[in-house]
C-alpha atoms as a PDB file:
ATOM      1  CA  UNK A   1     -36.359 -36.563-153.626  1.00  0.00           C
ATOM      2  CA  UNK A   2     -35.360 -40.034-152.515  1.00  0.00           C
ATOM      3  CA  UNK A   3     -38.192 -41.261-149.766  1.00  0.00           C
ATOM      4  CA  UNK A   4     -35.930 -43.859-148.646  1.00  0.00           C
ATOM      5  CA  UNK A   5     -32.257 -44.281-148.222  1.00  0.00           C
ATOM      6  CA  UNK A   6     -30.706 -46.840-149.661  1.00  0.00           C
ATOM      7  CA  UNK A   7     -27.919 -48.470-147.371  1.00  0.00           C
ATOM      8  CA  UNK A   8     -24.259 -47.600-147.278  1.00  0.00           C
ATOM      9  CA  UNK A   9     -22.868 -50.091-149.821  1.00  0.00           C
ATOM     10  CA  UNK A  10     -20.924 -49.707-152.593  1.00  0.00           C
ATOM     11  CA  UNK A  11     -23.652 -50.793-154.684  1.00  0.00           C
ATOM     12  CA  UNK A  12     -26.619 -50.369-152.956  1.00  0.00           C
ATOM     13  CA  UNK A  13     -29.236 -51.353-155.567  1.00  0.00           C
ATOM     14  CA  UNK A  14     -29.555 -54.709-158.250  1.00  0.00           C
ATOM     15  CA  UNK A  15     -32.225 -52.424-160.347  1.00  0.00           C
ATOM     16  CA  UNK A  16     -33.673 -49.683-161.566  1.00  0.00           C
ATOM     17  CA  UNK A  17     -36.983 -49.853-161.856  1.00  0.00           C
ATOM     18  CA  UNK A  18     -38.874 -46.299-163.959  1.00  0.00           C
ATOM     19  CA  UNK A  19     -41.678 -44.852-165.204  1.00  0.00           C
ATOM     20  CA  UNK A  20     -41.944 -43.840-168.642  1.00  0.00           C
ATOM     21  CA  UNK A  21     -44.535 -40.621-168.813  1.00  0.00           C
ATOM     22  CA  UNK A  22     -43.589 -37.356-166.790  1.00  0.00           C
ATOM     23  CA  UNK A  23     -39.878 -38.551-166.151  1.00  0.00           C
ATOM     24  CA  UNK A  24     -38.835 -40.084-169.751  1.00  0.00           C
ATOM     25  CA  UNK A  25     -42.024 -39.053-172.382  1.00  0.00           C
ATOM     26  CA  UNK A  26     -43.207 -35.730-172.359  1.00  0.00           C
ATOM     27  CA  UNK A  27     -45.794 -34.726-174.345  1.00  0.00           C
ATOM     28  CA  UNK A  28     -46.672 -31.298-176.450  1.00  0.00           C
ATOM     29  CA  UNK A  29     -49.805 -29.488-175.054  1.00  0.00           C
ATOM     30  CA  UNK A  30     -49.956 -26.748-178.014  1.00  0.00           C
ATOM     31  CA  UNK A  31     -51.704 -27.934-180.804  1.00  0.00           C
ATOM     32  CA  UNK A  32     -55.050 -29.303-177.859  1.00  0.00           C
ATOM     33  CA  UNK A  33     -54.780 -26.016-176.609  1.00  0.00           C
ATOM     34  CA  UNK A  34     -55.002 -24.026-179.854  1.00  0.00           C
ATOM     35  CA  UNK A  35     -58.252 -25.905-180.996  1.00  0.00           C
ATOM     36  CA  UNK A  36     -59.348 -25.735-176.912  1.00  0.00           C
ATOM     37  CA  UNK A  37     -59.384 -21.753-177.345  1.00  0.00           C
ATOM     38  CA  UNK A  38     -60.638 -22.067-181.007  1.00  0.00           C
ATOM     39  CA  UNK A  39     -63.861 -23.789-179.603  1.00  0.00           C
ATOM     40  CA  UNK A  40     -64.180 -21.587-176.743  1.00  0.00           C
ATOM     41  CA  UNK A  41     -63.217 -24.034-174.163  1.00  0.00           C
ATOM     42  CA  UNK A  42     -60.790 -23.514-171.027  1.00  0.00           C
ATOM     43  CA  UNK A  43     -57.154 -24.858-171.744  1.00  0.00           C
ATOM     44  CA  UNK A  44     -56.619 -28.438-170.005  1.00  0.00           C
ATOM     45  CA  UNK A  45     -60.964 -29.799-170.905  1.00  0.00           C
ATOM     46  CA  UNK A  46     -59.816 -32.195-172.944  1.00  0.00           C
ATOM     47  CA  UNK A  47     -57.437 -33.468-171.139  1.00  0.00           C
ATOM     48  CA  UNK A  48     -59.516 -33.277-167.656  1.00  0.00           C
ATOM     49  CA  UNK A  49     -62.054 -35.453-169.464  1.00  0.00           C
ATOM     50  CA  UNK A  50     -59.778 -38.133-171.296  1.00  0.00           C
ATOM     51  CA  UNK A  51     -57.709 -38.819-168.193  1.00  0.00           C
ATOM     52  CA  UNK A  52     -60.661 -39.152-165.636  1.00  0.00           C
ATOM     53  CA  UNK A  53     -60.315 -42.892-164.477  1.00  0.00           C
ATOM     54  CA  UNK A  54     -63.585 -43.745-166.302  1.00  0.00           C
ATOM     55  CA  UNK A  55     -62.259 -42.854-169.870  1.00  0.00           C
ATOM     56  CA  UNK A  56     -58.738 -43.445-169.096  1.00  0.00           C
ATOM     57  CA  UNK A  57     -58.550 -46.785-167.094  1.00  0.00           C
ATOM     58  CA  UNK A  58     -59.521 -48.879-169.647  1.00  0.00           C
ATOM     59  CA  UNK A  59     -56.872 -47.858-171.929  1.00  0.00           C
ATOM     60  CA  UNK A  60     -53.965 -48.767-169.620  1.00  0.00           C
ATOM     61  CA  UNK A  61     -55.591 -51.953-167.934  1.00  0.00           C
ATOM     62  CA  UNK A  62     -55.488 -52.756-172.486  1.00  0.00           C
ATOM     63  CA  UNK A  63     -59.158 -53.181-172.722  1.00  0.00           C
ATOM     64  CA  UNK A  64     -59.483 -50.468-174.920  1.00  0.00           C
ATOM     65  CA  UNK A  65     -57.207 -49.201-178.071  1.00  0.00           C
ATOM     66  CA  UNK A  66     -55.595 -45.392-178.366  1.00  0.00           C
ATOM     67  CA  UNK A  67     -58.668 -45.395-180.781  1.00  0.00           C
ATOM     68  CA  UNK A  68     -61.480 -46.388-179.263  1.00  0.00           C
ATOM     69  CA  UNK A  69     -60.166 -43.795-176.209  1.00  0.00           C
ATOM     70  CA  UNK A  70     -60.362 -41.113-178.173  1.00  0.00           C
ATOM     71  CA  UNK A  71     -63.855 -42.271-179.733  1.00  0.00           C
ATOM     72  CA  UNK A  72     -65.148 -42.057-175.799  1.00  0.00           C
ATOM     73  CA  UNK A  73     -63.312 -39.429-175.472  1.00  0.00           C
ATOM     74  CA  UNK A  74     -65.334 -37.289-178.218  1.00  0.00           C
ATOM     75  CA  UNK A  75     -68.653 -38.625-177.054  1.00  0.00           C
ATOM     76  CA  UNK A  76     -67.719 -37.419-173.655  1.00  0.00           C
ATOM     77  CA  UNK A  77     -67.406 -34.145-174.784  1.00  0.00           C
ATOM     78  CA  UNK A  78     -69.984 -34.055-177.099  1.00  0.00           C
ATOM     79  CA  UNK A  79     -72.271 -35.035-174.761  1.00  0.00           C
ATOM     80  CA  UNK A  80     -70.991 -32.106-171.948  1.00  0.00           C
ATOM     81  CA  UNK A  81     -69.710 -29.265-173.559  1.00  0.00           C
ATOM     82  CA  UNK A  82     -71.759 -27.227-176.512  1.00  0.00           C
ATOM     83  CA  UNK A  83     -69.319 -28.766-178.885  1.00  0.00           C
ATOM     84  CA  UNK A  84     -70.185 -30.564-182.797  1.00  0.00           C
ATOM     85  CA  UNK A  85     -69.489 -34.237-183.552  1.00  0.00           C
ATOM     86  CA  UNK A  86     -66.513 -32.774-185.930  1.00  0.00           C
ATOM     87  CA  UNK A  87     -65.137 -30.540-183.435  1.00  0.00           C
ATOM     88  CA  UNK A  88     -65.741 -32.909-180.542  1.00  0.00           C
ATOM     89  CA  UNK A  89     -63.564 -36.021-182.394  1.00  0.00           C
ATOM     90  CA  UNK A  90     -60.955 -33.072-183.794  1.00  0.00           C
ATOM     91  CA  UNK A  91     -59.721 -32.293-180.471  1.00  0.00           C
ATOM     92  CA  UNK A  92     -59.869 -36.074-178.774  1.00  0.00           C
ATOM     93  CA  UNK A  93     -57.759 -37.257-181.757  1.00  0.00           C
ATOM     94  CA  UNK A  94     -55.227 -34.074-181.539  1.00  0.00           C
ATOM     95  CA  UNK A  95     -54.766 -35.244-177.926  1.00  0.00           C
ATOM     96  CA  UNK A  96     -54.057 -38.754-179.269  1.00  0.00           C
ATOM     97  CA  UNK A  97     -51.646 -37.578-181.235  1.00  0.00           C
ATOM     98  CA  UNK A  98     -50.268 -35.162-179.083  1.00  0.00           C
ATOM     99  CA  UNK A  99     -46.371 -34.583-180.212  1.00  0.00           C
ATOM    100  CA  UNK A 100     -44.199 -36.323-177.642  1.00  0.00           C
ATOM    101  CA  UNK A 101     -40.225 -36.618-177.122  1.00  0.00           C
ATOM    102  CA  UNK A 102     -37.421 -37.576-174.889  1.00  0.00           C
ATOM    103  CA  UNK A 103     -35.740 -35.916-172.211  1.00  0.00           C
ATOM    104  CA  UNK A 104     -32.024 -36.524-172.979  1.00  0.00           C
ATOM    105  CA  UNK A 105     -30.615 -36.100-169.493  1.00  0.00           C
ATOM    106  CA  UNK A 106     -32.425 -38.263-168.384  1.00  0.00           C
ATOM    107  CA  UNK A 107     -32.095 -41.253-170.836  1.00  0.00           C
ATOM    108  CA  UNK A 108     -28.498 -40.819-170.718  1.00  0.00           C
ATOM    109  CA  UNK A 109     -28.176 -41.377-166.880  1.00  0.00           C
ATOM    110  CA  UNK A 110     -30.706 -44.293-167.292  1.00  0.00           C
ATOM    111  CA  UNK A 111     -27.990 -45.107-170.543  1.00  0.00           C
ATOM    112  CA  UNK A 112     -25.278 -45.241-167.307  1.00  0.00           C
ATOM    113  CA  UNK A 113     -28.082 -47.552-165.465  1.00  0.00           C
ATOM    114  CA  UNK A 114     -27.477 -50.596-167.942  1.00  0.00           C
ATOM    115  CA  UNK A 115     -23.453 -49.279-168.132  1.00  0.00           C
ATOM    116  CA  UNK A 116     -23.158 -50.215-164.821  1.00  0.00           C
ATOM    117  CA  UNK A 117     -24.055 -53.507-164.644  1.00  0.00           C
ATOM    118  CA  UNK A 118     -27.527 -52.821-163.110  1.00  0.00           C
ATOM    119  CA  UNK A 119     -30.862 -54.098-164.488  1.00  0.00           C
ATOM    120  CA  UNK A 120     -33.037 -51.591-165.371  1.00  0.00           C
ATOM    121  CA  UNK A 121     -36.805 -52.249-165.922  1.00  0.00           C
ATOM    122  CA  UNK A 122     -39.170 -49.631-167.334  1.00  0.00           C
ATOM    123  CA  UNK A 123     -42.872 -49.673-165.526  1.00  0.00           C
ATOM    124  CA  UNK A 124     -45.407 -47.871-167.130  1.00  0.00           C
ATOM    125  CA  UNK A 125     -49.063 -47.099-167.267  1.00  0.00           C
ATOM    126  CA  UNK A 126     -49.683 -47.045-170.797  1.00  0.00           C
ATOM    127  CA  UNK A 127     -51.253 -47.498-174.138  1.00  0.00           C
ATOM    128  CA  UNK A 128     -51.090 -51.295-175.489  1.00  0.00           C
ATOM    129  CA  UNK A 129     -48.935 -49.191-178.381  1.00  0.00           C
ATOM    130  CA  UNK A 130     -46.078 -48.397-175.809  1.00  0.00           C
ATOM    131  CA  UNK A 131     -43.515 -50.277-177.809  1.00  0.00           C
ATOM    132  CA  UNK A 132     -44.057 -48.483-180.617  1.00  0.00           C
ATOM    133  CA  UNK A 133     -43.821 -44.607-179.110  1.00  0.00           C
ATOM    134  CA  UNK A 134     -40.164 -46.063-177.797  1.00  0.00           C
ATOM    135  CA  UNK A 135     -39.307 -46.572-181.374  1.00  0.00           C
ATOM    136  CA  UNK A 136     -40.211 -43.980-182.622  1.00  0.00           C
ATOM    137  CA  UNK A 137     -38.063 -42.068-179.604  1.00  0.00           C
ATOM    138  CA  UNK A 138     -34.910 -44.538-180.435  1.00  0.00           C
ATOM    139  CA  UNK A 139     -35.326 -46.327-177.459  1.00  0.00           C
ATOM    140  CA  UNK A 140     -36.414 -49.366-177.750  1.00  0.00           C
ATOM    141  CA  UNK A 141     -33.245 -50.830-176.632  1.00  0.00           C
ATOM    142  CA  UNK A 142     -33.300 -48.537-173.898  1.00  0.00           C
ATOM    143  CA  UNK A 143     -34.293 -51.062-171.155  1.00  0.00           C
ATOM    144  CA  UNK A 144     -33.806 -54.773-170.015  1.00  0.00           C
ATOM    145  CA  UNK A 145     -37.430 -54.768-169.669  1.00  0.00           C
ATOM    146  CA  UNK A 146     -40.621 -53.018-170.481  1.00  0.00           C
ATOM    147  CA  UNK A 147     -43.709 -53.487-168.318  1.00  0.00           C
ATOM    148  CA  UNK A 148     -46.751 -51.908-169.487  1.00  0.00           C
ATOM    149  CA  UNK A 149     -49.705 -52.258-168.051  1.00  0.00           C
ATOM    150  CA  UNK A 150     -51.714 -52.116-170.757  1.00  0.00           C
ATOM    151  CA  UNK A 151     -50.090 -55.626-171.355  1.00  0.00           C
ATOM    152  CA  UNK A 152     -49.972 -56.621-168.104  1.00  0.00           C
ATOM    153  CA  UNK A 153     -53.525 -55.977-167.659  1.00  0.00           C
ATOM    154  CA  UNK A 154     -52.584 -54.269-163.631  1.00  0.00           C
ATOM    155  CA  UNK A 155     -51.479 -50.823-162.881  1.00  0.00           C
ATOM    156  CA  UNK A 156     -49.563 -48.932-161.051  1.00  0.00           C
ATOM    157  CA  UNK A 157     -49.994 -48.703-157.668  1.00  0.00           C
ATOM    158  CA  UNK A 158     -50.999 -52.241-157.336  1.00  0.00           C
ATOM    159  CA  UNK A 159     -48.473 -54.125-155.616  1.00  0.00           C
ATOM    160  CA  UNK A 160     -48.499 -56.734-158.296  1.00  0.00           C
ATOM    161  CA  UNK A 161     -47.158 -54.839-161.488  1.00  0.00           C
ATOM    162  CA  UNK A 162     -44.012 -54.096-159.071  1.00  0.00           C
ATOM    163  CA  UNK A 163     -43.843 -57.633-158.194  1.00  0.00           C
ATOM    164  CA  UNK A 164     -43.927 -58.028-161.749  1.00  0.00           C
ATOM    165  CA  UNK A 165     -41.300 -55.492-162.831  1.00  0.00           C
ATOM    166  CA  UNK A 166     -38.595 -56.927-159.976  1.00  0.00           C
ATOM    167  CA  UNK A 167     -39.084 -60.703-161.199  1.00  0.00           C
ATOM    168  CA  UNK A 168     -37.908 -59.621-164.442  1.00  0.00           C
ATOM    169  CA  UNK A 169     -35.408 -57.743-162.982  1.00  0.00           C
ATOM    170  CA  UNK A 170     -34.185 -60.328-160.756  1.00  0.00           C
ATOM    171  CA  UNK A 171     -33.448 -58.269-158.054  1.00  0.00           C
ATOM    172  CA  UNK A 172     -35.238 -58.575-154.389  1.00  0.00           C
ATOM    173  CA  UNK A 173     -37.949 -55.547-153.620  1.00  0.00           C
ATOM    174  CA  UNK A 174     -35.252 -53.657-151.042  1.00  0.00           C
ATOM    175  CA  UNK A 175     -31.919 -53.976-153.702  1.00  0.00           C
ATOM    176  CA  UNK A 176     -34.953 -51.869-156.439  1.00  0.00           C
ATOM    177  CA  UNK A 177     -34.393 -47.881-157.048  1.00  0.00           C
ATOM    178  CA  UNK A 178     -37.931 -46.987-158.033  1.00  0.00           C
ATOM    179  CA  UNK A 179     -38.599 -43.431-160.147  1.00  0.00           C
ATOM    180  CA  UNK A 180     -41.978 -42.210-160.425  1.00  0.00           C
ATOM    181  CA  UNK A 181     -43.666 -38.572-161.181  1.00  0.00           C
ATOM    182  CA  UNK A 182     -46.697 -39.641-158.959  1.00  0.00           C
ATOM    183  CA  UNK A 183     -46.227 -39.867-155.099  1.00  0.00           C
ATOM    184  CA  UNK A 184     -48.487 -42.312-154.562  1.00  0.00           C
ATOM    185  CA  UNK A 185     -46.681 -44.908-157.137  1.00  0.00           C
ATOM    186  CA  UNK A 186     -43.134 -43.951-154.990  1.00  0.00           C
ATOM    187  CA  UNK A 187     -44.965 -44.584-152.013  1.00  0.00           C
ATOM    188  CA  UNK A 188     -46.559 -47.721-153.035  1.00  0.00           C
ATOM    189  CA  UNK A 189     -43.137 -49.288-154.511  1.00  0.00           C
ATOM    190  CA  UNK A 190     -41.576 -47.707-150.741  1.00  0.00           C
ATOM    191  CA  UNK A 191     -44.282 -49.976-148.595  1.00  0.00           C
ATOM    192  CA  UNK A 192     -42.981 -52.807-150.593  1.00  0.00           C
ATOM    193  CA  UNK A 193     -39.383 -52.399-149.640  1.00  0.00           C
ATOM    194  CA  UNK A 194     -37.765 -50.785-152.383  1.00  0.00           C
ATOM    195  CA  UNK A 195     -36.140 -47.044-152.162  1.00  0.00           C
ATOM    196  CA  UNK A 196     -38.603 -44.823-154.145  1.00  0.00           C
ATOM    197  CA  UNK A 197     -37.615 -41.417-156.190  1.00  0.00           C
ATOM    198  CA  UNK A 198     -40.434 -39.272-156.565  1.00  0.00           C
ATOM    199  CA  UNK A 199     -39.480 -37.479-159.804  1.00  0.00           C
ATOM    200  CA  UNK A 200     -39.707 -33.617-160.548  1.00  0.00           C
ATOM    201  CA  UNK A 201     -36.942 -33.341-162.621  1.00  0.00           C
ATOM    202  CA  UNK A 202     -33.584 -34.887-163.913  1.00  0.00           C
ATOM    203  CA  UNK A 203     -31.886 -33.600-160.986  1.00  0.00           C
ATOM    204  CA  UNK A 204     -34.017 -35.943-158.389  1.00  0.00           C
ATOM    205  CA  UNK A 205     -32.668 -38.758-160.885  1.00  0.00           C
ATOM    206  CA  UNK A 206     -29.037 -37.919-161.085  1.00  0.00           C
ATOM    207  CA  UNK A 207     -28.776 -37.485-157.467  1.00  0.00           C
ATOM    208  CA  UNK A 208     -30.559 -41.013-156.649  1.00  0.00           C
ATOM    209  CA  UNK A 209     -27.608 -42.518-158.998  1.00  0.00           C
ATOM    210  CA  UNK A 210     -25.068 -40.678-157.746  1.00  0.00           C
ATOM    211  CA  UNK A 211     -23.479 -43.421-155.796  1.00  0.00           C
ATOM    212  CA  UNK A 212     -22.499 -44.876-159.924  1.00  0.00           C
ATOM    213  CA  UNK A 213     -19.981 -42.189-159.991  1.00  0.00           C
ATOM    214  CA  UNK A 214     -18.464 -43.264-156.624  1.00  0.00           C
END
């Protein structure tokens, strides 16, 4: 769903500015679960502990390594669920390594993005090891730009890692397309002047980019 319209031009945006996790990355739950239910834990503990803003803010704001998370991570749980050292650090490190991969449709109308002639920035909250998990996906060439917070050292939604993505862009805040899974990201790029996409699915994507075909 676009929050904004974009004005009736033939090319009414410079950039594309879009989250990686949720519209690009998605991740494999399974194996966290299985060893959730092995330990007698509800599905989704794990996860409710690592990505509470006091375990998880450090790692995207890159004070803190994917290692050291999941360290915290297993004393958190250790210390608040009737779970062993072992078993504690087993499932913190299976969600570190969760399995992750690509959604195709949507890199390939991001693909059409640089195609185009449009600048297309990726803003993420992430790991300082970002770079790497686009290797590994092929798509490290995916982007003009990558802006990770974790390197930035600001996250999304403060105004200035937007600031930051549209500088490298070179584009002006209203001539951005911002995608983001989380409304309040969309909404914060919006209040800044760019058209914001809040992202369920590749359709809310193709339709924002619909004026390429034109």
């Amino acid at each position: 769903m676009t929050t904004s319209a974009p004005s009736a031009t033939a090319r009414p945006f410079d950039a594309v500015l879009c989250d990686v996790d949720n519209v690009i990355r998605f991740y494999d739950s399974t194996p966290v679960a299985e060893l959730e239910r092995a330990a007698g834990l509800p599905e989704g503990t794990t996860a409710s502990v690592a990505f509470h803003p006091e375990q998880l803010d450090p790692l995207l704001l890159g004070k803190t390594t994917k290692e050291q998370w999941a360290q915290a991570v297993a004393d958190r749980l250790g210390d608040g669920f009737p779970l062993s050292g072992p078993r504690a650090r087993e499932l913190a490190g299976a969600l570190a390594r969760s399995p992750f991969w690509a959604d195709e449709d949507v890199v390939s109308a991001l693909r059409g993005v640089r195609a185009a002639g449009l600048s297309l920035v990726l803003v993420s909250n992430a790991a300082l090891d970002l770079g790497e998990d686009l290797a590994a996906m092929g798509l490290e060439d995916l982007a003009d730009h990558v802006v990770n917070s974790a390197l930035e050292g600001v996250a999304k939604p403060d105004p200035e890692i937007y600031s930051i993505a549209a500088g490298l862009a070179g584009a002006a805040p209203e001539r951005c397309l911002f995608v983001d899974d989380h409304r309040e990201n969309v909404e914060a790029a919006v209040a800044l002047g760019m058209t914001g996409v809040h992202f369920r699915g590749p359709e809310d994507l193709r339709g924002a980019l619909a004026f390429l075909d034109r």
